[in-house]
Protein backbone atom coordinates (compact mmCIF):
# COMPACT_ATOMS: atom_id res chain seq x y z
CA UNK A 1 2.69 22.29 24.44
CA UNK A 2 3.69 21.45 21.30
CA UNK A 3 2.15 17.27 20.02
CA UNK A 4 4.92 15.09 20.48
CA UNK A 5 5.58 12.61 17.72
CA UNK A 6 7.57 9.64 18.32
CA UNK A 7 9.31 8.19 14.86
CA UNK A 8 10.26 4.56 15.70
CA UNK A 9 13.42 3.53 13.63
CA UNK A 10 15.54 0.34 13.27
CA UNK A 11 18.99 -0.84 11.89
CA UNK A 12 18.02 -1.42 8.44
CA UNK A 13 15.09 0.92 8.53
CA UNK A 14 13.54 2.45 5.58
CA UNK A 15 14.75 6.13 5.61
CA UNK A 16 11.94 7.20 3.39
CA UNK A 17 9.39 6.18 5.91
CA UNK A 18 10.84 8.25 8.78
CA UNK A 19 12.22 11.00 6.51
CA UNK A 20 9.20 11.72 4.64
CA UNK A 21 6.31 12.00 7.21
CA UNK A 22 8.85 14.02 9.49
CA UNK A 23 9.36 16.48 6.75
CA UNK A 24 5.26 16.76 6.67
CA UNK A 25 5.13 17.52 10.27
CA UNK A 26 7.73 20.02 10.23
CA UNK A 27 6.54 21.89 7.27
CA UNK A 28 2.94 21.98 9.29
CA UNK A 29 5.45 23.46 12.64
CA UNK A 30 6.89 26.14 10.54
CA UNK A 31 3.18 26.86 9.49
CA UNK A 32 1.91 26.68 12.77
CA UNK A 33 4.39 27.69 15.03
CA UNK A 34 6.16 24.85 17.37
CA UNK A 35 2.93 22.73 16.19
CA UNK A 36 5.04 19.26 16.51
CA UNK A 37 7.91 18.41 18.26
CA UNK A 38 9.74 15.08 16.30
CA UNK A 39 11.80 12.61 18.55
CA UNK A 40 13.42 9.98 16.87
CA UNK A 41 13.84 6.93 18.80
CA UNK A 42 15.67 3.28 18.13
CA UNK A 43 16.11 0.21 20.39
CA UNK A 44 18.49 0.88 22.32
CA UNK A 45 19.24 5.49 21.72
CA UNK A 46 22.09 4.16 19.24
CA UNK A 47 22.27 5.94 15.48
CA UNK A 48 20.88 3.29 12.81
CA UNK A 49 22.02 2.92 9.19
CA UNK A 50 19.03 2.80 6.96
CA UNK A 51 18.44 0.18 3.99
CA UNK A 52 20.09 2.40 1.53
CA UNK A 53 23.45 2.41 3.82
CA UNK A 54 22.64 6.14 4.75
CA UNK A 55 22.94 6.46 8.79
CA UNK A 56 20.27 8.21 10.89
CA UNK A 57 21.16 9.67 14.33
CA UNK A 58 18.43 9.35 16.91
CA UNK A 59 17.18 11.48 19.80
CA UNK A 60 16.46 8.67 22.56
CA UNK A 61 16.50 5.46 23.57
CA UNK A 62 12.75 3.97 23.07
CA UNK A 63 12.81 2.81 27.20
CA UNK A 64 13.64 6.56 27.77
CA UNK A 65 10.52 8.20 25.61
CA UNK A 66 8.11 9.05 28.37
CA UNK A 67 5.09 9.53 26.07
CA UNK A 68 3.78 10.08 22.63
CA UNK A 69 0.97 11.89 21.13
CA UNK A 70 1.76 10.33 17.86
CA UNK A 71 3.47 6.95 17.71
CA UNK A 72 4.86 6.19 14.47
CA UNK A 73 6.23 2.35 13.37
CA UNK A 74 8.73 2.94 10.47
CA UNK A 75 9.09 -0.20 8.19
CA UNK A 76 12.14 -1.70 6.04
CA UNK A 77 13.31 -4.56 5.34
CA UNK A 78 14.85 -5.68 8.54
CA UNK A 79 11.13 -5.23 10.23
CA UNK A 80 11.53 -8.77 11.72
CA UNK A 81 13.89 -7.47 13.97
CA UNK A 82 11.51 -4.37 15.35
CA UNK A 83 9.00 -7.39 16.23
CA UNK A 84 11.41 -8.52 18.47
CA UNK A 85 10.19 -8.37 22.68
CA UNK A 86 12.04 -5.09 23.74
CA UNK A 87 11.16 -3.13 20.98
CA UNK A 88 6.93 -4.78 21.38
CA UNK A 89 7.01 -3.94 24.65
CA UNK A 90 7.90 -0.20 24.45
CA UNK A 91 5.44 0.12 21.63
CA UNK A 92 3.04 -1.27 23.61
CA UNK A 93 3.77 0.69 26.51
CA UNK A 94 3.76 3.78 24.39
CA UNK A 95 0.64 3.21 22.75
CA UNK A 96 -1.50 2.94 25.82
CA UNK A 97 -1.64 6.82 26.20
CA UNK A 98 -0.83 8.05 22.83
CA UNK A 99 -3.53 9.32 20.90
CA UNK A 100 -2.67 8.05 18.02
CA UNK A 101 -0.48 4.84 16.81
CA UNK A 102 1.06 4.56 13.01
CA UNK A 103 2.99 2.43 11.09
CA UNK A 104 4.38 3.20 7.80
CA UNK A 105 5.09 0.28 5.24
CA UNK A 106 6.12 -2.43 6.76
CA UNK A 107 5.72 -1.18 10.28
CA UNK A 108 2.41 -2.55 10.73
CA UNK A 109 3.93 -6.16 11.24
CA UNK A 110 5.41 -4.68 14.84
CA UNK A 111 2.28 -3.51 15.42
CA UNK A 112 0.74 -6.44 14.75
CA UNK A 113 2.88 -8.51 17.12
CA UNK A 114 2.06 -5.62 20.03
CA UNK A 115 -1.70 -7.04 19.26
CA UNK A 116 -2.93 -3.33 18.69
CA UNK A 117 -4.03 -4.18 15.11
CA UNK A 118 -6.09 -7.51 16.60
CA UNK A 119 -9.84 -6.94 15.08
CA UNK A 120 -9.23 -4.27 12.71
CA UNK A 121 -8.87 -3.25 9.01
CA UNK A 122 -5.25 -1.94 8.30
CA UNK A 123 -2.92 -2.03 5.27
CA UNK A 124 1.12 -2.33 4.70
CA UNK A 125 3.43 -2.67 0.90
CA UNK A 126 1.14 -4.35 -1.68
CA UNK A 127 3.90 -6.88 -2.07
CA UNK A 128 3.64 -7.16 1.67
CA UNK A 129 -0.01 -7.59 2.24
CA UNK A 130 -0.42 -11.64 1.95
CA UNK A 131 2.24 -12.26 4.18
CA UNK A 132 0.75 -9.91 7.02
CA UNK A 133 -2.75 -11.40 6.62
CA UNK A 134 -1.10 -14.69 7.05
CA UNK A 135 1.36 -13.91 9.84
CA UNK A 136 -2.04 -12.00 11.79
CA UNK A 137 -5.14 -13.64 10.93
CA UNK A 138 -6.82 -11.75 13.21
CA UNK A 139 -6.32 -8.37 10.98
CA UNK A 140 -8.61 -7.23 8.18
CA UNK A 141 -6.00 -6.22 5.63
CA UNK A 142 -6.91 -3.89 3.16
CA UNK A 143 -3.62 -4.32 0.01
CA UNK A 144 -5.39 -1.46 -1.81
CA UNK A 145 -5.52 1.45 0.38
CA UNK A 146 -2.59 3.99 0.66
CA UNK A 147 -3.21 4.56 3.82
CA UNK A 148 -6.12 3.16 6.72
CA UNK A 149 -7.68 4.53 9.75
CA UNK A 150 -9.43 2.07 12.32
CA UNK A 151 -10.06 4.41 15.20
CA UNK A 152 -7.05 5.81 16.70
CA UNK A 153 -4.63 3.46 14.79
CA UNK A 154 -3.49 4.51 11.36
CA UNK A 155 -1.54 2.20 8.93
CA UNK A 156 0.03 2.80 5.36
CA UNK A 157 1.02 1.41 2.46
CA UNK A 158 4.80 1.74 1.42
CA UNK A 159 7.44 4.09 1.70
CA UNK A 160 6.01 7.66 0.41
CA UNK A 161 2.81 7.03 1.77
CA UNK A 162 4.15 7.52 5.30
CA UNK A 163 3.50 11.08 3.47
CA UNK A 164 -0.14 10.58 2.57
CA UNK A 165 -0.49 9.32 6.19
CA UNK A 166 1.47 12.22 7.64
CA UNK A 167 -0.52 15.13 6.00
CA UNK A 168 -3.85 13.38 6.69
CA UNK A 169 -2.91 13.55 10.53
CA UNK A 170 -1.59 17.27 9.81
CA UNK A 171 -5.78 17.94 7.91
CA UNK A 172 -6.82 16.31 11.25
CA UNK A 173 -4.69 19.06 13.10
CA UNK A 174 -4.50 22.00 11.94
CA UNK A 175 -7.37 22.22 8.88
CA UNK A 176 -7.25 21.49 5.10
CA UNK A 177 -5.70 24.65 4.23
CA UNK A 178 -2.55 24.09 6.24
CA UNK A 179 -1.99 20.10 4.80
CA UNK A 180 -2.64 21.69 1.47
CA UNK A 181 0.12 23.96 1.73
CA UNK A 182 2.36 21.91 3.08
CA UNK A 183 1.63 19.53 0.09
CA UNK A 184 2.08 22.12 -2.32
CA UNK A 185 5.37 22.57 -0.91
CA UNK A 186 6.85 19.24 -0.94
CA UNK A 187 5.36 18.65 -4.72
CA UNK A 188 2.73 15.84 -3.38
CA UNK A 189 -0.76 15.52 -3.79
CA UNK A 190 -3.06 16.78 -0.53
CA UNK A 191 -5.00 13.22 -1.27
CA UNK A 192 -3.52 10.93 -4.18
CA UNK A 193 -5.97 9.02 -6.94
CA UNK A 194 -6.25 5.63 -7.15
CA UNK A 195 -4.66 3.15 -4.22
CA UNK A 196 -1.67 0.66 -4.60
CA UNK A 197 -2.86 -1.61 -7.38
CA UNK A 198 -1.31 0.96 -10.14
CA UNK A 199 2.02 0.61 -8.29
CA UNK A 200 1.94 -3.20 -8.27
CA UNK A 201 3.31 -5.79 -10.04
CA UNK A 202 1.75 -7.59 -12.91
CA UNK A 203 -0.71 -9.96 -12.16
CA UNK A 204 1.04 -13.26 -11.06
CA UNK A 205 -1.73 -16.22 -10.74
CA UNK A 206 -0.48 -18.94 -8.31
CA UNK A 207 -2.07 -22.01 -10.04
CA UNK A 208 -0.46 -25.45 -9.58
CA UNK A 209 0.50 -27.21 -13.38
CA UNK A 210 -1.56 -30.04 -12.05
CA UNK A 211 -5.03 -28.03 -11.34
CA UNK A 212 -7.35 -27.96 -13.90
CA UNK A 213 -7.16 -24.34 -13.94
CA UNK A 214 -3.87 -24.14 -15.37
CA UNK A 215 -4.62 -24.40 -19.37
CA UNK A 216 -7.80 -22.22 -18.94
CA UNK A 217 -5.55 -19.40 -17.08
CA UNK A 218 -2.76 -19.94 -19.56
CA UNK A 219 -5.45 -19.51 -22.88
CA UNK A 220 -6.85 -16.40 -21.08
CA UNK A 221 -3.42 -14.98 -20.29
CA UNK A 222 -2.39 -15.96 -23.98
CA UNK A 223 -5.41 -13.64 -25.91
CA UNK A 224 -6.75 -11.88 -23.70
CA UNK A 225 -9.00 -10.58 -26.16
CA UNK A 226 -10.72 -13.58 -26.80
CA UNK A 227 -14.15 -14.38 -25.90
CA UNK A 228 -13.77 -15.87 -22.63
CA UNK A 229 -17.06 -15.98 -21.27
CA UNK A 230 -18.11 -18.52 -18.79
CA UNK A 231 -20.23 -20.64 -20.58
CA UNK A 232 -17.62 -20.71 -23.10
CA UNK A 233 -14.44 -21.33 -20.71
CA UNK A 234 -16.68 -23.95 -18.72
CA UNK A 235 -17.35 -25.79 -22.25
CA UNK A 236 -13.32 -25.45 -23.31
CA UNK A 237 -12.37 -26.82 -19.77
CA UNK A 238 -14.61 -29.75 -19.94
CA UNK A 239 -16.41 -28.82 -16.35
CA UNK A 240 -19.98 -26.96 -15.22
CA UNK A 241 -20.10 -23.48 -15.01
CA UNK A 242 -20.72 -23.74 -11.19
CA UNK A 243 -17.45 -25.91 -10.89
CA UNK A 244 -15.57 -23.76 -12.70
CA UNK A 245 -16.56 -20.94 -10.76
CA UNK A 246 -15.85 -23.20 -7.59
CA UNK A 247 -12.33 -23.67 -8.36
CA UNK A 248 -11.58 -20.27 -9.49
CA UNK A 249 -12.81 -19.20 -5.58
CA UNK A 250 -10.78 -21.69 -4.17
CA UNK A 251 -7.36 -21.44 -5.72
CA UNK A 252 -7.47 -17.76 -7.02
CA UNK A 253 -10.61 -15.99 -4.41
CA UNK A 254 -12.37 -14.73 -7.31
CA UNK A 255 -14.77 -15.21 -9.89
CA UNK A 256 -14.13 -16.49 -13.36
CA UNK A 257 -15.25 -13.29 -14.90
CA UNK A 258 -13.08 -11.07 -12.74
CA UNK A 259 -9.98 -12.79 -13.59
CA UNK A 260 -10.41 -11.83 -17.29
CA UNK A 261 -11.22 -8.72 -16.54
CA UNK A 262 -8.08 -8.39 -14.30
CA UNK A 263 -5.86 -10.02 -17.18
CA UNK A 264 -7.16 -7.67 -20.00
CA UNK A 265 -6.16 -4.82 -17.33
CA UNK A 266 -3.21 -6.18 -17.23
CA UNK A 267 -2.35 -6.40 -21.23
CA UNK A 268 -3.68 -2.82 -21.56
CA UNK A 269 -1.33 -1.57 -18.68
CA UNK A 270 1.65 -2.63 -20.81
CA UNK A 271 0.21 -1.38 -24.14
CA UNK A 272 -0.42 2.45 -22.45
CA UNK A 273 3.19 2.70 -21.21
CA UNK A 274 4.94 1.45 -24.16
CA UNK A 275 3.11 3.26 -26.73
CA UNK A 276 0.73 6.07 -27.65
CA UNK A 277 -1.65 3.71 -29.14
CA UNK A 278 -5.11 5.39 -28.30
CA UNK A 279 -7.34 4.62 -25.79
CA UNK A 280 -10.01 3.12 -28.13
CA UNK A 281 -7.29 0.67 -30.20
CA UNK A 282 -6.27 -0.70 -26.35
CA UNK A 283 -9.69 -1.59 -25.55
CA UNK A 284 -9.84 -3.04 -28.84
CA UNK A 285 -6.75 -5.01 -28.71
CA UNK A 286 -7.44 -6.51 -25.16
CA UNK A 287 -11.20 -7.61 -25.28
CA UNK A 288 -12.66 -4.84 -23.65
CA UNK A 289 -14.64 -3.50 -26.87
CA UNK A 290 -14.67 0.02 -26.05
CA UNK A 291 -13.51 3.00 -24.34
CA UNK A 292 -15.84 3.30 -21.59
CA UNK A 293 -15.51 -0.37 -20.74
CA UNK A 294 -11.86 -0.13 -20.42
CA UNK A 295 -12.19 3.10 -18.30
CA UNK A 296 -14.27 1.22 -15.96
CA UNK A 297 -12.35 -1.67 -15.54
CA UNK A 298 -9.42 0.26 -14.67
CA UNK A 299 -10.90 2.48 -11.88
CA UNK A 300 -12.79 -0.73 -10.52
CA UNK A 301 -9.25 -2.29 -10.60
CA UNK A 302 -6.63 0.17 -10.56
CA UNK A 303 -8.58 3.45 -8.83
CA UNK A 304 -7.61 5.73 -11.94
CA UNK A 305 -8.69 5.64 -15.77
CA UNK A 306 -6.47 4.57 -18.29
CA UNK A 307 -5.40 8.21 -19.47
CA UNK A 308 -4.69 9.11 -15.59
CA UNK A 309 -2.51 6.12 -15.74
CA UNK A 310 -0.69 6.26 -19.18
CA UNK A 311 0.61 10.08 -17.82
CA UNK A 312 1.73 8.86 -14.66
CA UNK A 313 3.79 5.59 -16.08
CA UNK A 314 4.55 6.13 -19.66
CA UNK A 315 8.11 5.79 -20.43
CA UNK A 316 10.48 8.39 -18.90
CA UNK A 317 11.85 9.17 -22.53
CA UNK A 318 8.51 9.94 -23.90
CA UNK A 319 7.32 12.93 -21.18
């Protein structure tokens, strides 16, 4: 028999997040024949309308899916809703024999309220991450990874990732060749470089006015390439080293040095897609001294080097 997979949607759902991993599967079924058989199921069997305003008709009624080989959680905005008792329960229910449990984007928070994710490492949207570590304290979230597997439960990052997620399960299936020709034919990488930091926002340090941390962020954030070496920032802020390192752990959860090194990222992120400006002439201009010094930064940081990242981000106009 053909694996069932069971697509959870939602009013306001992310169409993305059921469209794109169902497009995986059923390039893998045309592959290998009747390989995966797609149900999509909402609430209560009624037709959704997506985020976008786009409306998705659905197969069943989530009370009325009798099983699932492959449960996947679709995210979207309106995920608070999907956390909701009926829609918990049926998820729950579901996952107890499934083999495997997903959520895509923002679906991890429903399965975070079903208690599956309770004790393990899982991921959601970067911008998403602090808010599910604080609403399940319990789970070991992960805001870099595109996509995580803790034993049979498998979460990802936003939106096209339900992709990355989608032909990793299809590698599991059916072998690499299979995934890989599946993502040749949807234009997507079998496994993409780097993880969510190099889709992120810039840097935005939460530092109260009032913390002593404030003007030494600020002068750091100002010149980046200035020589901002601990003894040196320790001396300009008037503290220890050891308190200064303190206080960076508590208000920011990292280390004086790393924060420099994230900000000089940062400045050299902008210079790359504005500009050709060569690689060298960045690292000069934001601290890092050379070449090889920026390219480590940004794969300790980012996952990619800095020419990876100036050809995937540069300016639309200048491709």
């Amino acid at each position: 028999m053909a694996h069932r997979v069971v697509l959870v949607v939602f009013p306001g759902v992310q169409l993305l997040d059921v469209v794109g991993p169902a497009e995986v599967f059923a390039g893998a079924a045309e592959l290998e024949r009747d390989a995966y058989d797609l149900v999509v199921a909402s609430p209560d069997g009624s037709a959704v309308r997506g985020a976008s305003g786009l409306r998705l008709d659905v197969d069943a009624a989530l009370a009325d899916v009798d099983h699932a080989d492959t449960l996947v959680i679709a995210g979207g905005e309106e995920y608070a809703q999907a956390c909701a008792p009926p829609v918990v329960t049926q998820v729950r229910r579901l996952a107890e024999t499934a083999a495997r449990v997903c959520s895509v984007c923002t679906g991890a928070f429903v399965l975070g309220a079903t208690g599956l994710l309770d004790g393990r490492r899982a991921t959601t949207h970067w911008a998403m991450a602090g808010r599910l570590r604080s609403a399940f304290p319990a789970v070991v979230v992960e805001p870099d990874r595109i996509f995580v597997r803790d034993g049979s439960v498998y979460t990802s990052a936003g939106v096209t990732a339900g992709m990355d997620l989608a032909l990793a399960l299809v590698e599991s299936d059916h072998g690499a060749e299979t995934a890989r020709t599946v993502a040749r034919w949807l234009v997507l990488f079998l496994q993409r470089p780097g993880g969510q930091s190099q889709f992120s926002t810039r840097l935005d340090y939460a530092v109260a006015s009032a913390s002593p941390l404030r003007p030494v962020c600020d002068e750091i954030t100002a010149d980046p390439a200035a020589d901002h070496r601990v003894p040196r920032l320790a001396r300009r802020a008037g503290m220890s080293e050891r308190h200064l390192g303190r206080l960076f752990a508590e208000q920011l959860g990292t280390t004086p040095a790393r924060f420099v090194e994230r900000i000089r990222v940062e400045a050299a992120r902008g210079l790359l897609e504005a500009d050709s400006t060569t690689v060298a002439a960045v690292s000069a201009r934001t601290g890092f001294g050379s070449p090889e010094t920026l390219r480590r930064a940004f794969v300790r940081v980012l996952g990619v080097g800095p020419d990876d990242y100036r050809a995937r981000f540069r300016t639309a106009e200048r491709i």
